[in-house]
N, C-alpha and C. Protein backbone atom coordinates (compact mmCIF):
# COMPACT_ATOMS: atom_id res chain seq x y z
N UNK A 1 5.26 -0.86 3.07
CA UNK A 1 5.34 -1.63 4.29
C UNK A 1 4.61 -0.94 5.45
N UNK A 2 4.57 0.35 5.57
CA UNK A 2 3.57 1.24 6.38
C UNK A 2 2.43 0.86 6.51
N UNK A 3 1.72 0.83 5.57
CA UNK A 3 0.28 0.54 5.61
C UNK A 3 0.11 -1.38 6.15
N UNK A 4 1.04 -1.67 5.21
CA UNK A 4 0.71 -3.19 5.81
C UNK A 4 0.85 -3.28 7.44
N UNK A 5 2.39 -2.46 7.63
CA UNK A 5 2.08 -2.49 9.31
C UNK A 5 1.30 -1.99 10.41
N UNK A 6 0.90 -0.96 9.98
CA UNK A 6 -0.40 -0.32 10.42
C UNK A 6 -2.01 -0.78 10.20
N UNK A 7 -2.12 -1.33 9.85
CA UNK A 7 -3.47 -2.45 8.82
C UNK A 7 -3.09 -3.43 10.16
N UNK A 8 -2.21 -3.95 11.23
CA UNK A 8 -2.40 -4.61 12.17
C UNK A 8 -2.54 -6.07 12.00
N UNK A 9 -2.86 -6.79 10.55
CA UNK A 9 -2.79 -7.99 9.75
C UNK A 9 -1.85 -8.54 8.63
N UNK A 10 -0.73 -7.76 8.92
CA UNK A 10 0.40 -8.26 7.53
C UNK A 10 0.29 -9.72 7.74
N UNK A 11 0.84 -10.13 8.21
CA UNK A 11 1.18 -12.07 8.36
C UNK A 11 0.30 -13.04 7.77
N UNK A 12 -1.03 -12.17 8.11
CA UNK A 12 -2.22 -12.96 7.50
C UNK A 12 -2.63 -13.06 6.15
N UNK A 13 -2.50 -11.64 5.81
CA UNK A 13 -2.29 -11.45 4.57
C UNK A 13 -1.05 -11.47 3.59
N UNK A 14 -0.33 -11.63 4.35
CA UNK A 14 0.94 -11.96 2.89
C UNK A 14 0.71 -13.62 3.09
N UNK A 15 0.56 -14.47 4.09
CA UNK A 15 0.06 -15.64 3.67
C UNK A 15 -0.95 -15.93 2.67
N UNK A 16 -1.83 -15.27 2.74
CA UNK A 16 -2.85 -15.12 2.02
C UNK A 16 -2.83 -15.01 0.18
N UNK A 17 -1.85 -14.43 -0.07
CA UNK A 17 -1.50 -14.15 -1.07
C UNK A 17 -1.12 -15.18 -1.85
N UNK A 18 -1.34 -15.28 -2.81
CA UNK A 18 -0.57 -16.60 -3.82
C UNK A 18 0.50 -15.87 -4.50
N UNK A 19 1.53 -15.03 -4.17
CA UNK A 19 2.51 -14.64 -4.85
C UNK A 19 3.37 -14.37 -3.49
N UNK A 20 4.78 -14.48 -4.10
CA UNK A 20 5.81 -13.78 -3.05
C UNK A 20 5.88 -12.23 -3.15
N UNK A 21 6.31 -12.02 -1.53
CA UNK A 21 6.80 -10.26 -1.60
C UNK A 21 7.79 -9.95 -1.21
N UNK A 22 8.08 -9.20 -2.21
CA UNK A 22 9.82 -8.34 -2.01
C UNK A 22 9.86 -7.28 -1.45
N UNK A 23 10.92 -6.77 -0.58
CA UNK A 23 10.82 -5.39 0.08
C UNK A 23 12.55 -5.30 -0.41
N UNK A 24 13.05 -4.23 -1.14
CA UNK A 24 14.11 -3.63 -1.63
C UNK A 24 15.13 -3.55 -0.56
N UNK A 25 16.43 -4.01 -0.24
CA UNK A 25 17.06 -4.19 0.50
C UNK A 25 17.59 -2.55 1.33
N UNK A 26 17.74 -1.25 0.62
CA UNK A 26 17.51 -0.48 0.63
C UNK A 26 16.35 0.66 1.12
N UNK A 27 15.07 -0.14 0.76
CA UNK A 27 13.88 0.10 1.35
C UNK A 27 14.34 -0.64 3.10
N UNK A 28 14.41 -1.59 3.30
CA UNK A 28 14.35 -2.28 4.45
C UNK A 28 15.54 -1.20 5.02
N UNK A 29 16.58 -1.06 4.53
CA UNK A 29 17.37 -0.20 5.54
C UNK A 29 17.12 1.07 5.87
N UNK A 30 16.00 1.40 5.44
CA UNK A 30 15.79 3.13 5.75
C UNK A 30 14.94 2.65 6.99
N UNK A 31 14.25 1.75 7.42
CA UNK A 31 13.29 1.57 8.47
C UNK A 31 14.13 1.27 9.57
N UNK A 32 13.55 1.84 10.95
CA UNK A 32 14.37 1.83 11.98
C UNK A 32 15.37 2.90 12.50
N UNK A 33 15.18 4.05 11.43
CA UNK A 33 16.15 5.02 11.97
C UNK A 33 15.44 6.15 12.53
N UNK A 34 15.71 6.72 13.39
CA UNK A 34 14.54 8.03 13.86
C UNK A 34 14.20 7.64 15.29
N UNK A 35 12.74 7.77 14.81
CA UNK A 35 11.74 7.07 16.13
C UNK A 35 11.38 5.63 16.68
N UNK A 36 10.56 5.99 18.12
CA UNK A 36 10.52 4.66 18.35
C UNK A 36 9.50 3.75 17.19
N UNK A 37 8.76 4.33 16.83
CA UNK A 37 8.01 3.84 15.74
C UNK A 37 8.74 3.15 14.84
N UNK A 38 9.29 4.04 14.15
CA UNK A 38 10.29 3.30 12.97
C UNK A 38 11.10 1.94 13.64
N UNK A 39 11.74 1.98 14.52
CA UNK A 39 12.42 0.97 15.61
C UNK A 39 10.91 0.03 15.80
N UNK A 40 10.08 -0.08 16.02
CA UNK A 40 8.92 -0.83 15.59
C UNK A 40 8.97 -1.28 14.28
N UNK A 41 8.72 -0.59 13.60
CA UNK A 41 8.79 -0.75 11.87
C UNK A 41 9.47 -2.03 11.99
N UNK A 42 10.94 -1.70 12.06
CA UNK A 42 11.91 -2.58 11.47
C UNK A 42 11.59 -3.90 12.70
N UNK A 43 11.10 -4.15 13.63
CA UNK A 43 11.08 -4.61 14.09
C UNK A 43 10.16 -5.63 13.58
N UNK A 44 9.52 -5.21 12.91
CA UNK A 44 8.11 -5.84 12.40
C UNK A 44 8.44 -6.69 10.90
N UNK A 45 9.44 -5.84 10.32
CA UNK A 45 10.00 -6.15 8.95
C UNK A 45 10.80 -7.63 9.17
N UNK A 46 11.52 -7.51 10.23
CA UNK A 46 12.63 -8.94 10.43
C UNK A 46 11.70 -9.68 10.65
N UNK A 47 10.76 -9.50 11.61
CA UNK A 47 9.65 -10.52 11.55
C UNK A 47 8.91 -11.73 10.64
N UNK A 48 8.99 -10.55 9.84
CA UNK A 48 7.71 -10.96 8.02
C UNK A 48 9.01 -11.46 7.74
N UNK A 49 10.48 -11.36 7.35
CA UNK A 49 11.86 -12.12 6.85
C UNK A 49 12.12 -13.15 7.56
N UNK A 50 11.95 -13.38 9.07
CA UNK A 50 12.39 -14.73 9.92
C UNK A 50 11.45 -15.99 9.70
N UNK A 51 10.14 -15.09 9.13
CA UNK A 51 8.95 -15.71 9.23
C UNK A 51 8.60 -16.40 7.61
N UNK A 52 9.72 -16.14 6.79
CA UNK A 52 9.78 -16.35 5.38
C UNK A 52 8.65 -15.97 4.73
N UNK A 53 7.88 -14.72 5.24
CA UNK A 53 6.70 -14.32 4.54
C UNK A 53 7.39 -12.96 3.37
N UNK A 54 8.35 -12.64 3.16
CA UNK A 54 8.79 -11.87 2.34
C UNK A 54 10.31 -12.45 2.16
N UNK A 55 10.68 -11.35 1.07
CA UNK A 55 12.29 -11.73 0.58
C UNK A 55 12.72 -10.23 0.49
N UNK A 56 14.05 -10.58 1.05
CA UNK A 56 14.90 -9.22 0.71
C UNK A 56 15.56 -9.05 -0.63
N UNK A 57 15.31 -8.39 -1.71
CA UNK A 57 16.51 -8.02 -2.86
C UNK A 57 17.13 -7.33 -3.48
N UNK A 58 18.26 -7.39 -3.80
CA UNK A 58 19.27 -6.27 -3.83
C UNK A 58 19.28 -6.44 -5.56
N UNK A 59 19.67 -4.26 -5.47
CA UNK A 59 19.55 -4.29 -6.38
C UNK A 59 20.67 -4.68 -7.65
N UNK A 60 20.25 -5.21 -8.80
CA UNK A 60 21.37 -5.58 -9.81
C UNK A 60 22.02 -4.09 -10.58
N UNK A 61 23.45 -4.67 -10.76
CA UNK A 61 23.80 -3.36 -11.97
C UNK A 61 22.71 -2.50 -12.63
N UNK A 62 22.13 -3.44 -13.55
CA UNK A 62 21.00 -2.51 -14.07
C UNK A 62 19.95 -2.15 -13.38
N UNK A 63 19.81 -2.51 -12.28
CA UNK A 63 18.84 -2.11 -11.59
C UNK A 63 19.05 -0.92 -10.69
N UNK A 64 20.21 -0.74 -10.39
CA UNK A 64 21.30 0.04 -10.01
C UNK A 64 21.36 1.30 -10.88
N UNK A 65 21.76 1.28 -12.15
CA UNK A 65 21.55 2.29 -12.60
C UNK A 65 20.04 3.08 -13.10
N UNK A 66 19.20 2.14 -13.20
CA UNK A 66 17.66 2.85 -13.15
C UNK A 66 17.35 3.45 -11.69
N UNK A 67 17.89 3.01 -10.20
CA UNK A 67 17.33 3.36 -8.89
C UNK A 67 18.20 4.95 -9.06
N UNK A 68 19.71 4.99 -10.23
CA UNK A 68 20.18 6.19 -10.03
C UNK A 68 19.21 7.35 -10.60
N UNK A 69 19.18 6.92 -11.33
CA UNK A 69 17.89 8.05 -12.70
C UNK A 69 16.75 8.12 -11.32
N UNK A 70 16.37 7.33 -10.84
CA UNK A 70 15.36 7.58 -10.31
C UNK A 70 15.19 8.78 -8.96
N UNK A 71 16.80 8.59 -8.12
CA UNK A 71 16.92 9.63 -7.34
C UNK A 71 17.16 10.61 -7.34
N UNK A 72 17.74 10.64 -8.95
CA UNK A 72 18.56 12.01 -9.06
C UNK A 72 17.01 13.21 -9.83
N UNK A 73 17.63 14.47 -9.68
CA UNK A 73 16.50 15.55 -10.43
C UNK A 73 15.46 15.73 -9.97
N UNK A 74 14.85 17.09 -10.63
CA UNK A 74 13.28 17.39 -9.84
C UNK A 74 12.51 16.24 -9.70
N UNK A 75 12.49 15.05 -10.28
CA UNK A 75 11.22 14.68 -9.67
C UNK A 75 11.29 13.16 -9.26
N UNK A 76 12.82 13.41 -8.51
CA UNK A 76 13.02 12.32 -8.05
C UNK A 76 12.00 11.99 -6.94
N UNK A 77 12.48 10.65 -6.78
CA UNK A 77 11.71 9.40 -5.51
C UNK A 77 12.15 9.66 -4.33
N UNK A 78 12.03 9.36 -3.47
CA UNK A 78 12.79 8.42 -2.37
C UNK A 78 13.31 7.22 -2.27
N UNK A 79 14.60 6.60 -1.62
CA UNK A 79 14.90 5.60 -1.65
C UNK A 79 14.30 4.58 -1.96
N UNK A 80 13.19 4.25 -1.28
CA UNK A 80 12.63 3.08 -0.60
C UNK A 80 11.59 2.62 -2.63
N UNK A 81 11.00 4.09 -2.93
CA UNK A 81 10.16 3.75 -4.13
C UNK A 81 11.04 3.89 -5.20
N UNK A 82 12.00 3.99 -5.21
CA UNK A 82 13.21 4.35 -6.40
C UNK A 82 13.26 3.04 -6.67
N UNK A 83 14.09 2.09 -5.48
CA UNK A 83 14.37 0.82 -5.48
C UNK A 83 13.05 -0.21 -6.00
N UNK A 84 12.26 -0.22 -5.23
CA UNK A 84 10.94 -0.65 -5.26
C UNK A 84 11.12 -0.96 -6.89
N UNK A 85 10.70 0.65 -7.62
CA UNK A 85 10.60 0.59 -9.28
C UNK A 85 11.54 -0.02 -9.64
N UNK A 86 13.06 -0.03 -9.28
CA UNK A 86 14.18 -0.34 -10.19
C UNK A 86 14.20 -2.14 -10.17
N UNK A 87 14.11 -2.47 -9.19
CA UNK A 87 13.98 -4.04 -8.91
C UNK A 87 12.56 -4.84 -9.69
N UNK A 88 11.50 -4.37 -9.52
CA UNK A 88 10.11 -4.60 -10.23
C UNK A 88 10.79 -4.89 -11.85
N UNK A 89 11.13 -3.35 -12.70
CA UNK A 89 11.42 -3.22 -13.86
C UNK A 89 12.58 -4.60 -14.48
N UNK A 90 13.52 -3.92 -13.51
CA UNK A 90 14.80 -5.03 -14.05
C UNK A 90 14.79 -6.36 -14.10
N UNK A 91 14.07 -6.75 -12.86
CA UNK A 91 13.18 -8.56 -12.53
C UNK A 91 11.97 -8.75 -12.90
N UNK A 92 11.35 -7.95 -14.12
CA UNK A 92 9.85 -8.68 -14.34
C UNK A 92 8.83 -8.64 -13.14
N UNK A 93 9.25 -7.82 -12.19
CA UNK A 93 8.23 -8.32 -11.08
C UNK A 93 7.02 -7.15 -10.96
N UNK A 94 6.03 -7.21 -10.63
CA UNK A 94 5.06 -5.96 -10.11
C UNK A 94 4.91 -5.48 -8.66
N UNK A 95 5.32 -4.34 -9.03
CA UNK A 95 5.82 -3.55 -7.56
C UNK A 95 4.59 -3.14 -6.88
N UNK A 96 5.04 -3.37 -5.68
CA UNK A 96 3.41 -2.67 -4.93
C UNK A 96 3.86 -1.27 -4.45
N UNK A 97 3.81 -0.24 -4.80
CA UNK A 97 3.56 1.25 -4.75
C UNK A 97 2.21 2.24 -4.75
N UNK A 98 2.37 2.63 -3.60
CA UNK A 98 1.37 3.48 -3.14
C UNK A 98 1.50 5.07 -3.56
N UNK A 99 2.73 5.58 -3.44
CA UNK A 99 2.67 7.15 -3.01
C UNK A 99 2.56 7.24 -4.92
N UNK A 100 1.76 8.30 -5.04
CA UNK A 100 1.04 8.62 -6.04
C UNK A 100 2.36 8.96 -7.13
N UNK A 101 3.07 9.95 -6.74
CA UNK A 101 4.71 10.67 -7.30
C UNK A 101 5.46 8.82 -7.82
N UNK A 102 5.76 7.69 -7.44
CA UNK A 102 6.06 6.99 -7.82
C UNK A 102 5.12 6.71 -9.11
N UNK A 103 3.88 6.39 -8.88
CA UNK A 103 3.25 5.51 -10.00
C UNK A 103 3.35 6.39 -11.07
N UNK A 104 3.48 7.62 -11.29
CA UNK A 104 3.40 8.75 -12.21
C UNK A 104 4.31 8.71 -12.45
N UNK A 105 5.98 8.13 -12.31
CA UNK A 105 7.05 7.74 -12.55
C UNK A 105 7.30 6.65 -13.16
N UNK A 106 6.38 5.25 -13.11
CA UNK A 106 6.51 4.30 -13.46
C UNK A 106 5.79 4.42 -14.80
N UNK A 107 5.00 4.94 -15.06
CA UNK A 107 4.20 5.06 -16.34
C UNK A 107 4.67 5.63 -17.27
N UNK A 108 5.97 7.12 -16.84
CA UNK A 108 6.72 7.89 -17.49
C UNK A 108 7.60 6.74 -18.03
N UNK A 109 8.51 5.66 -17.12
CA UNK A 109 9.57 5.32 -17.84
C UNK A 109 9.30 3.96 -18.03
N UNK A 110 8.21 3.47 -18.38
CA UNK A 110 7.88 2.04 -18.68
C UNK A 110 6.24 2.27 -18.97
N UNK A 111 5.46 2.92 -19.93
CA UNK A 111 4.22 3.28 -19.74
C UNK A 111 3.13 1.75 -19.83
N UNK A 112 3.99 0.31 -20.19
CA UNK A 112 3.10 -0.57 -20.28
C UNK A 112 2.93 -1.46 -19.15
N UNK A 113 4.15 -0.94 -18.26
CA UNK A 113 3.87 -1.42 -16.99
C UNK A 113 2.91 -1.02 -15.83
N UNK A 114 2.83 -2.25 -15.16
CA UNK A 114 1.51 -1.53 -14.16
C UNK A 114 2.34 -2.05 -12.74
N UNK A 115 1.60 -2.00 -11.84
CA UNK A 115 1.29 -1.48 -10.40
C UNK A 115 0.50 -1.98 -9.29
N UNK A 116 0.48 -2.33 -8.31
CA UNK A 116 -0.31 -2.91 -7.06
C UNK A 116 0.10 -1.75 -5.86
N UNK A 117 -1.41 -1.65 -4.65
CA UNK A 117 -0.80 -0.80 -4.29
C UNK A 117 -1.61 -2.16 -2.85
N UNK A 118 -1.01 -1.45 -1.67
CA UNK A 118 -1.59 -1.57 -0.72
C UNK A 118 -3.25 -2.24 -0.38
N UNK A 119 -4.30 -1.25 -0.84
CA UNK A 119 -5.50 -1.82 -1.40
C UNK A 119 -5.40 -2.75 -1.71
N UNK A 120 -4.99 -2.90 -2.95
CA UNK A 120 -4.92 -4.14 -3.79
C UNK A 120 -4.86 -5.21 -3.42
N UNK A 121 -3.42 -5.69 -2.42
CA UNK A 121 -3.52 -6.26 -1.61
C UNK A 121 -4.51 -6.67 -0.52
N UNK A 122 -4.88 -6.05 -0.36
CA UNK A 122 -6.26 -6.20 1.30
C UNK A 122 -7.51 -6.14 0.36
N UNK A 123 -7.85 -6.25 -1.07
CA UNK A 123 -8.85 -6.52 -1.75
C UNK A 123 -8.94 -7.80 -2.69
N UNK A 124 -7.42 -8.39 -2.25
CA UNK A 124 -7.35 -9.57 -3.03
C UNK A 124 -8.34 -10.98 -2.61
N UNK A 125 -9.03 -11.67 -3.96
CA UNK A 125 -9.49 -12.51 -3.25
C UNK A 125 -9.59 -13.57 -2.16
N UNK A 126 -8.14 -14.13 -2.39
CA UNK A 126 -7.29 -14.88 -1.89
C UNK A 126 -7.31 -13.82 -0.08
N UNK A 127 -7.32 -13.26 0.05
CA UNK A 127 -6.90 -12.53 1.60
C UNK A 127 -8.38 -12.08 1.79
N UNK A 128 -9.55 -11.68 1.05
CA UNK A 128 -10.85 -11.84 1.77
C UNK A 128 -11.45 -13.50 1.85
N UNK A 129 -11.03 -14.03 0.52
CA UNK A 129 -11.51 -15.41 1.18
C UNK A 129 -10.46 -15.99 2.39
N UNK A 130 -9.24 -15.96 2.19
CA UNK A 130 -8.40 -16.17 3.74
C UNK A 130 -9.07 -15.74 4.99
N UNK A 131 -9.23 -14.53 4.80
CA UNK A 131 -9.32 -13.93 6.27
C UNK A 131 -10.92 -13.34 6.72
N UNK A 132 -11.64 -13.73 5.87
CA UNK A 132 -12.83 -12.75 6.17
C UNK A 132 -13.27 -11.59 5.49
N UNK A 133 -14.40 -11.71 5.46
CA UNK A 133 -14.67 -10.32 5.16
C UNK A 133 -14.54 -8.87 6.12
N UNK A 134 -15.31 -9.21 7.54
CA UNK A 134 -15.00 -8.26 8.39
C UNK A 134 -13.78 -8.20 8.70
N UNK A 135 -12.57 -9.34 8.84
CA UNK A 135 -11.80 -9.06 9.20
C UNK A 135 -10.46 -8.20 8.27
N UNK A 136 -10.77 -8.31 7.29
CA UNK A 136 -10.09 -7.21 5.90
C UNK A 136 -10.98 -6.23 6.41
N UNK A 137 -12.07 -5.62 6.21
CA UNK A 137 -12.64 -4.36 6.61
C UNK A 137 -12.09 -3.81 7.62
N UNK A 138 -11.91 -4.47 8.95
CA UNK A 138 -10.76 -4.15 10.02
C UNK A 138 -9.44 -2.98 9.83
N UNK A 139 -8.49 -4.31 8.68
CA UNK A 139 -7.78 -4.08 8.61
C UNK A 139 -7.16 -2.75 7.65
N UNK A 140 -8.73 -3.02 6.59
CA UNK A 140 -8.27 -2.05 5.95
C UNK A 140 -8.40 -0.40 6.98
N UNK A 141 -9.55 -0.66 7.74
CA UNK A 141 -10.04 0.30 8.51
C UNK A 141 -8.36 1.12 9.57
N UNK A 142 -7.52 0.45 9.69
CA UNK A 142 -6.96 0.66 10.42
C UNK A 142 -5.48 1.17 9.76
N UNK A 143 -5.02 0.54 8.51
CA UNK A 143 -4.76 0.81 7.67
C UNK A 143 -4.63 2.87 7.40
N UNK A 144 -6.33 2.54 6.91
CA UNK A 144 -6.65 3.99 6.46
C UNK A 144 -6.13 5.08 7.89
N UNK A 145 -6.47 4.85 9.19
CA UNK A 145 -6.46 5.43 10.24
C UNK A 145 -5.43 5.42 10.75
N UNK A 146 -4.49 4.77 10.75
CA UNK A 146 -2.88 4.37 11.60
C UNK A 146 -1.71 4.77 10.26
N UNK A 147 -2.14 4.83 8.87
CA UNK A 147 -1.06 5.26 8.27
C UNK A 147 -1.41 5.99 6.88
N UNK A 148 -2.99 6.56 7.50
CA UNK A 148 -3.82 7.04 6.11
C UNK A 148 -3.26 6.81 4.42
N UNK A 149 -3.25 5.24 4.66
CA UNK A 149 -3.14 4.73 3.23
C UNK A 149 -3.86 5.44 1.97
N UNK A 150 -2.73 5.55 1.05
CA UNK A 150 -3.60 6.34 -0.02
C UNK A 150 -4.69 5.18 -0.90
N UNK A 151 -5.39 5.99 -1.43
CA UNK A 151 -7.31 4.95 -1.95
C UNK A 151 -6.72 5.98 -3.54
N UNK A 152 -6.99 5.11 -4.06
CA UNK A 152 -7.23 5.57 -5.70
C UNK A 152 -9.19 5.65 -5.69
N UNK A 153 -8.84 6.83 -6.65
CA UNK A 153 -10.33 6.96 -6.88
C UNK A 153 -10.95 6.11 -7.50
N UNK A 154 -10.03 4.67 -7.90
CA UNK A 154 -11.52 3.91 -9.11
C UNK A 154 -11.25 2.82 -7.62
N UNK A 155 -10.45 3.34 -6.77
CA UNK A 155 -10.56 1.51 -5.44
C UNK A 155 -11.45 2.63 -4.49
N UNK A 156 -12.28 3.50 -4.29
CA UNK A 156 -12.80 3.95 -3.50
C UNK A 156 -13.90 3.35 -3.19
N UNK A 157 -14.78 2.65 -3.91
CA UNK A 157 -16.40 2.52 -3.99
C UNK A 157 -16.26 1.03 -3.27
N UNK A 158 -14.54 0.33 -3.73
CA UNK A 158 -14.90 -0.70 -2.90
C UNK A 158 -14.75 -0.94 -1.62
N UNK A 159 -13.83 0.19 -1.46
CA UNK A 159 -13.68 0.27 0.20
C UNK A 159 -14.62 0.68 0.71
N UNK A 160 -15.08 1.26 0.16
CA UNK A 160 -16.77 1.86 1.21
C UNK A 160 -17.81 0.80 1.19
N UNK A 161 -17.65 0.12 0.31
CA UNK A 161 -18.32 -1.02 0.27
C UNK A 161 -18.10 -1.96 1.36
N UNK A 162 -16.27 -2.19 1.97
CA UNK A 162 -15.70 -3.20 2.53
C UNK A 162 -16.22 -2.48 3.98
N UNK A 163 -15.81 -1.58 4.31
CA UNK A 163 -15.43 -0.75 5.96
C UNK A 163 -17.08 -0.42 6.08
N UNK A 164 -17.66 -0.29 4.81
CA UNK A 164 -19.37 1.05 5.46
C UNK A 164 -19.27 2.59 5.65
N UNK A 165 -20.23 2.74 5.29
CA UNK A 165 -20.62 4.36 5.51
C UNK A 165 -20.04 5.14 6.42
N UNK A 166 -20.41 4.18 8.18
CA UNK A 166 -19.73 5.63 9.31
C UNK A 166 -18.32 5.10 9.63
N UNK A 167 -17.75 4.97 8.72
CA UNK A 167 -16.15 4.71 8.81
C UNK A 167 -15.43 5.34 7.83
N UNK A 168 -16.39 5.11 6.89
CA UNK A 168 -16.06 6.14 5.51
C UNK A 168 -16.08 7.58 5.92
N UNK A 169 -16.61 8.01 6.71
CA UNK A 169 -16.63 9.25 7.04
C UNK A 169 -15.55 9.93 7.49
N UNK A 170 -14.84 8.82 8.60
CA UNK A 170 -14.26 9.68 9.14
C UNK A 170 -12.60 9.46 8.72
N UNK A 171 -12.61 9.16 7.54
CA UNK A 171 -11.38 8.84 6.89
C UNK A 171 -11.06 9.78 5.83
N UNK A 172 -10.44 10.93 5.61
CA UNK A 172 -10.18 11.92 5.23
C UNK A 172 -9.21 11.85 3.64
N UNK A 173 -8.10 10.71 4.26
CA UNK A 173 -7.68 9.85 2.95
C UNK A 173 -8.60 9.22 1.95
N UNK A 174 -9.35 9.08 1.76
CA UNK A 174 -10.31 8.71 0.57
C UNK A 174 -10.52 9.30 -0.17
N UNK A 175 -10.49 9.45 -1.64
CA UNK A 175 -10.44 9.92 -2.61
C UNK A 175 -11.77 11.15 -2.51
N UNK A 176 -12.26 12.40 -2.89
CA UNK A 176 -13.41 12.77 -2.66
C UNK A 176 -14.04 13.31 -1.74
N UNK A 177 -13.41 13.17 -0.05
CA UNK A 177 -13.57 12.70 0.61
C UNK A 177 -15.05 13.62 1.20
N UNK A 178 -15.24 15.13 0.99
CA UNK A 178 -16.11 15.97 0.91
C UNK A 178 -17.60 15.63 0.49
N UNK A 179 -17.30 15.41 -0.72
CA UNK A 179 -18.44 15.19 -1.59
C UNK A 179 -18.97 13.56 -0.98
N UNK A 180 -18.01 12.95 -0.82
CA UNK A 180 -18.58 11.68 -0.56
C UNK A 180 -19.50 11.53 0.72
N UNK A 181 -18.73 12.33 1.49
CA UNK A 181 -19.74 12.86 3.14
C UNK A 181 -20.92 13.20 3.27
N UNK A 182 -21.02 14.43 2.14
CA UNK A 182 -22.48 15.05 1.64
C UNK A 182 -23.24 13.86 0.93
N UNK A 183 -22.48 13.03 -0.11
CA UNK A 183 -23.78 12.14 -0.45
C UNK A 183 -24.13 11.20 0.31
N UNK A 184 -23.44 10.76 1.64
CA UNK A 184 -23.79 9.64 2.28
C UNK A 184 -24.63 10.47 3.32
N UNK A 185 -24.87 11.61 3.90
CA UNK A 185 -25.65 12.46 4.51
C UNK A 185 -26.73 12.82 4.23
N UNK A 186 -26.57 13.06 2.81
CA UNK A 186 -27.83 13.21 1.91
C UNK A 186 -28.64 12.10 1.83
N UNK A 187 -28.20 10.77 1.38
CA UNK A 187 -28.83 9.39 1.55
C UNK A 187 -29.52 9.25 3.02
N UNK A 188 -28.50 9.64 4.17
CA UNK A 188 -29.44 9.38 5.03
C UNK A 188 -30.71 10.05 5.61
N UNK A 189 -30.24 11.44 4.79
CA UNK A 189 -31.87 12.32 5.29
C UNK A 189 -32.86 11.51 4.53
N UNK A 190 -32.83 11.07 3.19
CA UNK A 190 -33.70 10.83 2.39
C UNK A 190 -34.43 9.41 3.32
N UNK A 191 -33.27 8.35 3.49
CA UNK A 191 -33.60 7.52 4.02
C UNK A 191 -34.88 7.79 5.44
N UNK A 192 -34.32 8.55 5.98
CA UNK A 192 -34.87 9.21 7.42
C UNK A 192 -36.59 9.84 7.02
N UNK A 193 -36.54 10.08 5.80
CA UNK A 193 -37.56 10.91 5.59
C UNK A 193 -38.42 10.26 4.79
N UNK A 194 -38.39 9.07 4.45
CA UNK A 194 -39.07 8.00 3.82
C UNK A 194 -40.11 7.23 4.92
């Protein structure tokens, strides 16, 4: 929910979408506690719920006891992605998970299941043909910068594709992010020197 709220275009894009989205009832209650930010957060969350652009769901018995496995021990989750997995698994649904420690969890205890992350979303056709092309580049742009969304290394080439070169730069979250600097530097001497 971070990245979507920071990306500055949730509404547009969960319209956009031809599927519904769930946020873990649990997940939704950790937002809002702390800072004024978070108090934003949640502010933003009732929004996307008043606005019937998401659904809240709680978790079932069995879903319940997978969110326990999930918190407990070294290499437990956090709330918010515990639930996330346990609700996805138990309801057939595909979870959108970003933080890397979850998906490496989901593969451990369901290896045929898969995953959507953030990206995914803001690369869907349905939300570039919705909204634009520049205006997903935007968002993803802001996204990357307001809540340095994590980029998988095989979704990297398309974001640089979506945002461009001097944006790519200065986004540190991107997979590579070194090497990728030097070759787009390198391109431009060559370019320059042609």
């Amino acid at each position: 929910m971070i990245n979507l709220y920071a990306c500055g275009r949730a509404e547009d894009i969960l319209d956009a979408l031809p599927h519904r989205i769930f946020v873990p009832q649990i997940a939704a209650g950790e937002l809002g506690k702390g800072t004024e930010e978070a108090r934003h957060e949640l502010a933003f969350l009732q929004g996307l719920i008043s606005g019937a652009r998401l659904d809240i769901l709680e978790l079932s018995e069995a879903g319940f006891d997978m969110y326990a496995r999930l918190v407990a021990g070294p290499r437990s989750l956090g709330d918010g992605e515990a639930a996330t997995l346990a609700i996805a698994l138990d309801q057939r649904l595909l979870p959108v998970i970003d933080e890397r420690k979850a998906r490496s969890r989901l593969t451990e205890i369901a290896p045929s299941a898969s995953a959507a992350t953030t990206v995914d979303l803001l690369l869907h056709d349905h939300v570039q043909n919705e909204m634009g092309r520049d205006a997903c580049a935007d968002a993803v742009w802001s996204a990357l910068q307001g809540a340095n969304m994590s980029v998988r290394l095989e979704q990297r080439d398309s974001i640089l594709a979506l945002i461009g070169h001097e944006r790519a730069t200065k986004c540190r979250s991107l997979p590579g992010y070194k090497r990728m600097c030097q070759a787009i530097e390198s391109a431009r001497r060559q370019g320059a020197a042609s």
